[in-house]
Protein backbone atom coordinates (compact mmCIF):
# COMPACT_ATOMS: atom_id res chain seq x y z
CA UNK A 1 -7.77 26.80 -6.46
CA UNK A 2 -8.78 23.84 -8.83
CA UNK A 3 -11.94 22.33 -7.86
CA UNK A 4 -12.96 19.11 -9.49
CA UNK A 5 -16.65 16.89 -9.43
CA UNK A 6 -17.46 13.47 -9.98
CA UNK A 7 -20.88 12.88 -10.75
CA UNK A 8 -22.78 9.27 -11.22
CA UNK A 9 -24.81 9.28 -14.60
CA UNK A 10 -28.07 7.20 -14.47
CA UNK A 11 -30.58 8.76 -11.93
CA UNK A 12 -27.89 11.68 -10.57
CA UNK A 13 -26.55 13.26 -14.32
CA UNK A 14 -29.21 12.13 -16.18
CA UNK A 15 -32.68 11.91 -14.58
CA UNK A 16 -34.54 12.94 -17.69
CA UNK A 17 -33.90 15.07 -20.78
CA UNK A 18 -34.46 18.46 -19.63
CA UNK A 19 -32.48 18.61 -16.45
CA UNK A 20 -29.24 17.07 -18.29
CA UNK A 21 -29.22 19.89 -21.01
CA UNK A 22 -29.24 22.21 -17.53
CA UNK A 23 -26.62 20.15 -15.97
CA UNK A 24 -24.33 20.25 -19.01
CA UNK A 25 -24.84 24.32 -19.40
CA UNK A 26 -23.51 24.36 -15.74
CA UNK A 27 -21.00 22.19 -16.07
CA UNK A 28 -19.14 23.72 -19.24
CA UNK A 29 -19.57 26.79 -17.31
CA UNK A 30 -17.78 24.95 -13.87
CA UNK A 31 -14.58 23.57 -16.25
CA UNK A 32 -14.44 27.71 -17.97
CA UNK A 33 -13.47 28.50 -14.69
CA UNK A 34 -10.86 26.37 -14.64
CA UNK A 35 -12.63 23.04 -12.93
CA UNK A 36 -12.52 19.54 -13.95
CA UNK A 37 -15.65 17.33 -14.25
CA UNK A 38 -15.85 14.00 -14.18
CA UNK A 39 -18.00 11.21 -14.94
CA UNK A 40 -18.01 8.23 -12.90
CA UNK A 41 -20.73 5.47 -13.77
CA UNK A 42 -21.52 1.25 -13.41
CA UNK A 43 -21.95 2.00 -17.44
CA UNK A 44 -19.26 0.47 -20.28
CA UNK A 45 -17.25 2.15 -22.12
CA UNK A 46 -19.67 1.57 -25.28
CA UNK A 47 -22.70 2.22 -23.47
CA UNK A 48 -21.72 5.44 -21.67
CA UNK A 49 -20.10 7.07 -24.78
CA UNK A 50 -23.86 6.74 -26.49
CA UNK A 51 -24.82 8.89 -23.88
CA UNK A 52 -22.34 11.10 -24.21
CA UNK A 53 -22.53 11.38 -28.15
CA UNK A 54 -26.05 12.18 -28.08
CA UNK A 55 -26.02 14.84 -25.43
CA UNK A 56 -22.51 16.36 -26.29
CA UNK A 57 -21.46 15.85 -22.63
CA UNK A 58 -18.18 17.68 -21.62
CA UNK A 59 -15.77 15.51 -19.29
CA UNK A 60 -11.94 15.62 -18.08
CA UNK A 61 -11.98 11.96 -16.70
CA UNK A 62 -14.65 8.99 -17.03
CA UNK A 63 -14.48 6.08 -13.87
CA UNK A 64 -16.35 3.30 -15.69
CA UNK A 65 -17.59 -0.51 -14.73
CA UNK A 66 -18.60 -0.09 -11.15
CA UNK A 67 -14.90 1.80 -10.76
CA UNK A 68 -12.89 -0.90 -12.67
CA UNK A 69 -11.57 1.64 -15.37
CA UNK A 70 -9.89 4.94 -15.67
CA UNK A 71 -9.94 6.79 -18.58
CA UNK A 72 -8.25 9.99 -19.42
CA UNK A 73 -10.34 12.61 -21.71
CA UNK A 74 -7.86 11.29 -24.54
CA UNK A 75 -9.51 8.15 -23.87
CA UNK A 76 -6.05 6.86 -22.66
CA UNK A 77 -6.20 4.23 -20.14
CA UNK A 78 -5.01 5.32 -16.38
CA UNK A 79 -5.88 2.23 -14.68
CA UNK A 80 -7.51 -0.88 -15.04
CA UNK A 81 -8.74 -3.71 -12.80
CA UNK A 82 -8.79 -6.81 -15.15
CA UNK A 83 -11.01 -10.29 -14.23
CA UNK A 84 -9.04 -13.52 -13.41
CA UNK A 85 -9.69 -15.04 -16.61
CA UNK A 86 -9.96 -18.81 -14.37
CA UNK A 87 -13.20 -16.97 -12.86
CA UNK A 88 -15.00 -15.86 -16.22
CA UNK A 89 -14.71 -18.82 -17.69
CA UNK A 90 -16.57 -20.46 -14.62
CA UNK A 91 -19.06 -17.71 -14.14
CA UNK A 92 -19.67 -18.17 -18.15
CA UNK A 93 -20.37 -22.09 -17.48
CA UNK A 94 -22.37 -20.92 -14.37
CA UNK A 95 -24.34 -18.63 -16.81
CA UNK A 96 -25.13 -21.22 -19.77
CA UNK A 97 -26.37 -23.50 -17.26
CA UNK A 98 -28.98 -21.13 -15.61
CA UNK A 99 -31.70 -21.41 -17.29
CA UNK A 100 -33.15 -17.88 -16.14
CA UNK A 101 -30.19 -16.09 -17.36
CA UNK A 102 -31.05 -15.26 -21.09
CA UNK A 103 -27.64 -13.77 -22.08
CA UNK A 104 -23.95 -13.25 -20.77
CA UNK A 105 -21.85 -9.93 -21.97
CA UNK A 106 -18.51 -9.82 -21.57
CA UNK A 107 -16.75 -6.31 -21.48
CA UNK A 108 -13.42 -5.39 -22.10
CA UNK A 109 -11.95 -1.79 -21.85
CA UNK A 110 -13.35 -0.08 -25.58
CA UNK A 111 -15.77 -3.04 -26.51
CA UNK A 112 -18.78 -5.05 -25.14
CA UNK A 113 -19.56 -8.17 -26.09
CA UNK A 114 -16.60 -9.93 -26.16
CA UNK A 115 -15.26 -13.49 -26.72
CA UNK A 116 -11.71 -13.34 -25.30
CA UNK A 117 -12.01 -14.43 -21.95
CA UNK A 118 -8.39 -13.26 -20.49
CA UNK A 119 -8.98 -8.71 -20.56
CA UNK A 120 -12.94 -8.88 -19.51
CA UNK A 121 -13.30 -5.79 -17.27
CA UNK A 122 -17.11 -6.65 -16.18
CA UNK A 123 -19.19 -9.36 -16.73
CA UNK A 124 -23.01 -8.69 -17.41
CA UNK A 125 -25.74 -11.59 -16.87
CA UNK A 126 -29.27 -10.45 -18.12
CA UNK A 127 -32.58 -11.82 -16.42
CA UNK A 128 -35.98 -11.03 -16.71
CA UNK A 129 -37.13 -11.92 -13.46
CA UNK A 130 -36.49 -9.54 -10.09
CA UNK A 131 -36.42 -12.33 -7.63
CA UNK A 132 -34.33 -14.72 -10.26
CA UNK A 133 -31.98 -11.82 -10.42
CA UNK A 134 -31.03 -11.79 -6.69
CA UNK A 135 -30.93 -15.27 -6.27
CA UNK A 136 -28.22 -15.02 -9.24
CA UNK A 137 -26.43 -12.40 -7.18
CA UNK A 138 -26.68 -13.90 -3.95
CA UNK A 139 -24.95 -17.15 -5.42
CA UNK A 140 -21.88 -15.07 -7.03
CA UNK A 141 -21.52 -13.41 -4.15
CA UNK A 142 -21.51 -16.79 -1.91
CA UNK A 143 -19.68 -18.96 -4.51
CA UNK A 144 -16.68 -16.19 -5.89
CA UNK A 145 -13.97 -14.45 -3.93
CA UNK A 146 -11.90 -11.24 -5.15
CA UNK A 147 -15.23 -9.72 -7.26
CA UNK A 148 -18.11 -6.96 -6.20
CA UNK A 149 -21.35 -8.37 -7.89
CA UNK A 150 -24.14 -5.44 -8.28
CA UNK A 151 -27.64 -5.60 -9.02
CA UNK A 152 -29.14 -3.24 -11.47
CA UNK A 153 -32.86 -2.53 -13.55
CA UNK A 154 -32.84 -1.71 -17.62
CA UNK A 155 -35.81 -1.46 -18.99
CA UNK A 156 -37.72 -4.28 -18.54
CA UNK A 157 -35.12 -6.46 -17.74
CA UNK A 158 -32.59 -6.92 -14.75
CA UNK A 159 -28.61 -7.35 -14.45
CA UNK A 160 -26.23 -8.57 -12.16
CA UNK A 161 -22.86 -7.08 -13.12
CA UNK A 162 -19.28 -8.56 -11.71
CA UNK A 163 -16.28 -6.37 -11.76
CA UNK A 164 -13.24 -7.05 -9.49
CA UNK A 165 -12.97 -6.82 -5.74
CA UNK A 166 -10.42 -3.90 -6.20
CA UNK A 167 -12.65 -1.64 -8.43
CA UNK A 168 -13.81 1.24 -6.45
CA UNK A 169 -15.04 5.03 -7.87
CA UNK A 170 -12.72 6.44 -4.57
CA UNK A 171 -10.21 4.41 -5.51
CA UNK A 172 -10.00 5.83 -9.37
CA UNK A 173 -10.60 9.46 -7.69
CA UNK A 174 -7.52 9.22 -5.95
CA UNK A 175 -5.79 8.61 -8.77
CA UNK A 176 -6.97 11.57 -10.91
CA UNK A 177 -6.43 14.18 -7.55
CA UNK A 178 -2.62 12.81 -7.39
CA UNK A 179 -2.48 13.01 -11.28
CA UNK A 180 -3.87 17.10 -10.77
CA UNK A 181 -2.43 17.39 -7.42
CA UNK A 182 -6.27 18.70 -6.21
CA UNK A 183 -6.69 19.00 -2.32
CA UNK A 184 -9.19 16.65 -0.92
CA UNK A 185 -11.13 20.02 0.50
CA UNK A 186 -11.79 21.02 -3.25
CA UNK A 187 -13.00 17.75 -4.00
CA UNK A 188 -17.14 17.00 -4.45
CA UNK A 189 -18.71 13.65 -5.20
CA UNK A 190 -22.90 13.11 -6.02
CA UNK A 191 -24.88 10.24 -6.71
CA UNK A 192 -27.74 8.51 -5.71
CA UNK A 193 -26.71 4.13 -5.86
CA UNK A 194 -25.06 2.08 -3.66
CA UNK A 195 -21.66 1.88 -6.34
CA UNK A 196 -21.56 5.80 -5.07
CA UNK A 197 -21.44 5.04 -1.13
CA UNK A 198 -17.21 5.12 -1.15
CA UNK A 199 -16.93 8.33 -2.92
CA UNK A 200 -19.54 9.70 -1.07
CA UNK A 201 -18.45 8.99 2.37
CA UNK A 202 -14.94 9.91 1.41
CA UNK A 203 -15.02 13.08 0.04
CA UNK A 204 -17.47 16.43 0.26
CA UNK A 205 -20.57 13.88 -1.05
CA UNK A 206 -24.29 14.93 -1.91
CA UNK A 207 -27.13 12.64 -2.94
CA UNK A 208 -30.10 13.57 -4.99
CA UNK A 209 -33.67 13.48 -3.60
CA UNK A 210 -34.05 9.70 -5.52
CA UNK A 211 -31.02 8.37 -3.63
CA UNK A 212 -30.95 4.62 -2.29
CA UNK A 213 -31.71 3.89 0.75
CA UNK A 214 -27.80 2.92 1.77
CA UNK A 215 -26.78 6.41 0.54
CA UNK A 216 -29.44 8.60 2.88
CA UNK A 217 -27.36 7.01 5.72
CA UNK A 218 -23.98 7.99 4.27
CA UNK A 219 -24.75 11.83 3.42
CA UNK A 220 -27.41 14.31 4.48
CA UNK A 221 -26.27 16.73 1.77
CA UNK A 222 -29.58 16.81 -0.84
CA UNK A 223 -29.58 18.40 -3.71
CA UNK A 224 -32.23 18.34 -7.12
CA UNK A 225 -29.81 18.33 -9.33
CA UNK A 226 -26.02 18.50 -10.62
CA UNK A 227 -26.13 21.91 -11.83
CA UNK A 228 -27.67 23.24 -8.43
CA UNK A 229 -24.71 21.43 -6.66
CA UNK A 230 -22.39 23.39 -8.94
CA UNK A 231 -24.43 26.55 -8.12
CA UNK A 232 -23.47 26.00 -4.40
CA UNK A 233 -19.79 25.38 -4.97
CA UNK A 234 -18.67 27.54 -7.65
């Protein structure tokens, strides 16, 4: 029967550029036999498909922005959870009035740094400064309802990324399994951040040895690597 796997990219997928070339050899050898793989990510659209371009990486589905988007291989677009455009607009004035927030990037479904204010799937605020970056959080969270707010490190900079209250990576994995009618049983989730913790905890979910904190209490299932998970359930 079908199996499918829904893998997080930065530090699960891709934790440096040896293991990915293994984990994409296993994976176009896990979707030969008839398997789907997906790819479900905090990443854009535009910033995930650089990754994928440069590595050739084989996918049936993508979950994208925290869980916000669903996108079929065809790139068509199976579900979307779109931000009231009342609340950019305030977060935006929020944003050019913070002095430690150097830039604002709004994100629709295909493109990233957008000006229309009414389809922004995620909102992006970049900060230099660790502790400015959680006090930046910890005021979205306080001062909007009906969004998730995540924290996130790039480079030598820091993010705080908004997506909607209903986006969720379980949520989007539901929707494929209907789509495939897959049995929850052949169903296998990995990752390693706290966007993970609701696939993980729903279905058969494994963490990698650099796994959050959060996730180590959801899972004891460890594994090095992606393609050693497929190994076990092949």
């Amino acid at each position: 029967m079908k199996k499918i796997l829904i893998s997080d990219y930065d530090g699960t997928f891709y934790q440096n550029g040896i293991d990915i070339k293994k984990n994409i050899d296993k994976v176009n050898e896990f979707r030969t036999l008839g398997n789907l793989f997906v790819l479900a990510t905090g990443r854009s659209y535009v910033d995930l498909k650089i990754m994928i371009d440069k590595y050739k990486i084989p996918y049936d589905y993508l979950i994208l922005n925290h869980g916000a988007l669903l996108l079929s291989k065809n790139l068509e677009v199976l579900n979307v959870f779109i931000l009231d455009k009342e609340l950019v607009v305030s977060v935006l004035e929020y944003a050019n009035n913070n002095k430690d927030i150097y830039d604002v990037v709004l994100i629709d479904v295909f493109k990233k740094k957008v000006t229309d204010t009414s389809n922004v799937v995620k909102i992006m605020l970049k900060l230099y400064s660790y502790d400015n970056a959680l006090d930046v959080k910890k005021y979205i969270d306080e001062r909007y309802a009906n969004i998730k707010c995540y924290y996130e490190k790039e480079d030598n900079h820091y993010l705080v990324e908004i997506v909607s209250v209903n986006a969720s990576k379980s949520l989007m994995i539901e929707k494929i399994l209907v789509r495939e009618k897959i049995v929850k049983d052949n169903v296998f989730t990995i990752g390693d951040g706290i966007n993970d913790i609701d696939m993980i905890r729903k279905y058969n979910g494994y963490r990698v040895k650099n796994a959050c904190d959060e996730l180590k209490s959801i899972t004891s299932k460890v594994v090095d690597s992606v393609n050693c998970l497929i190994s076990e359930i092949i």
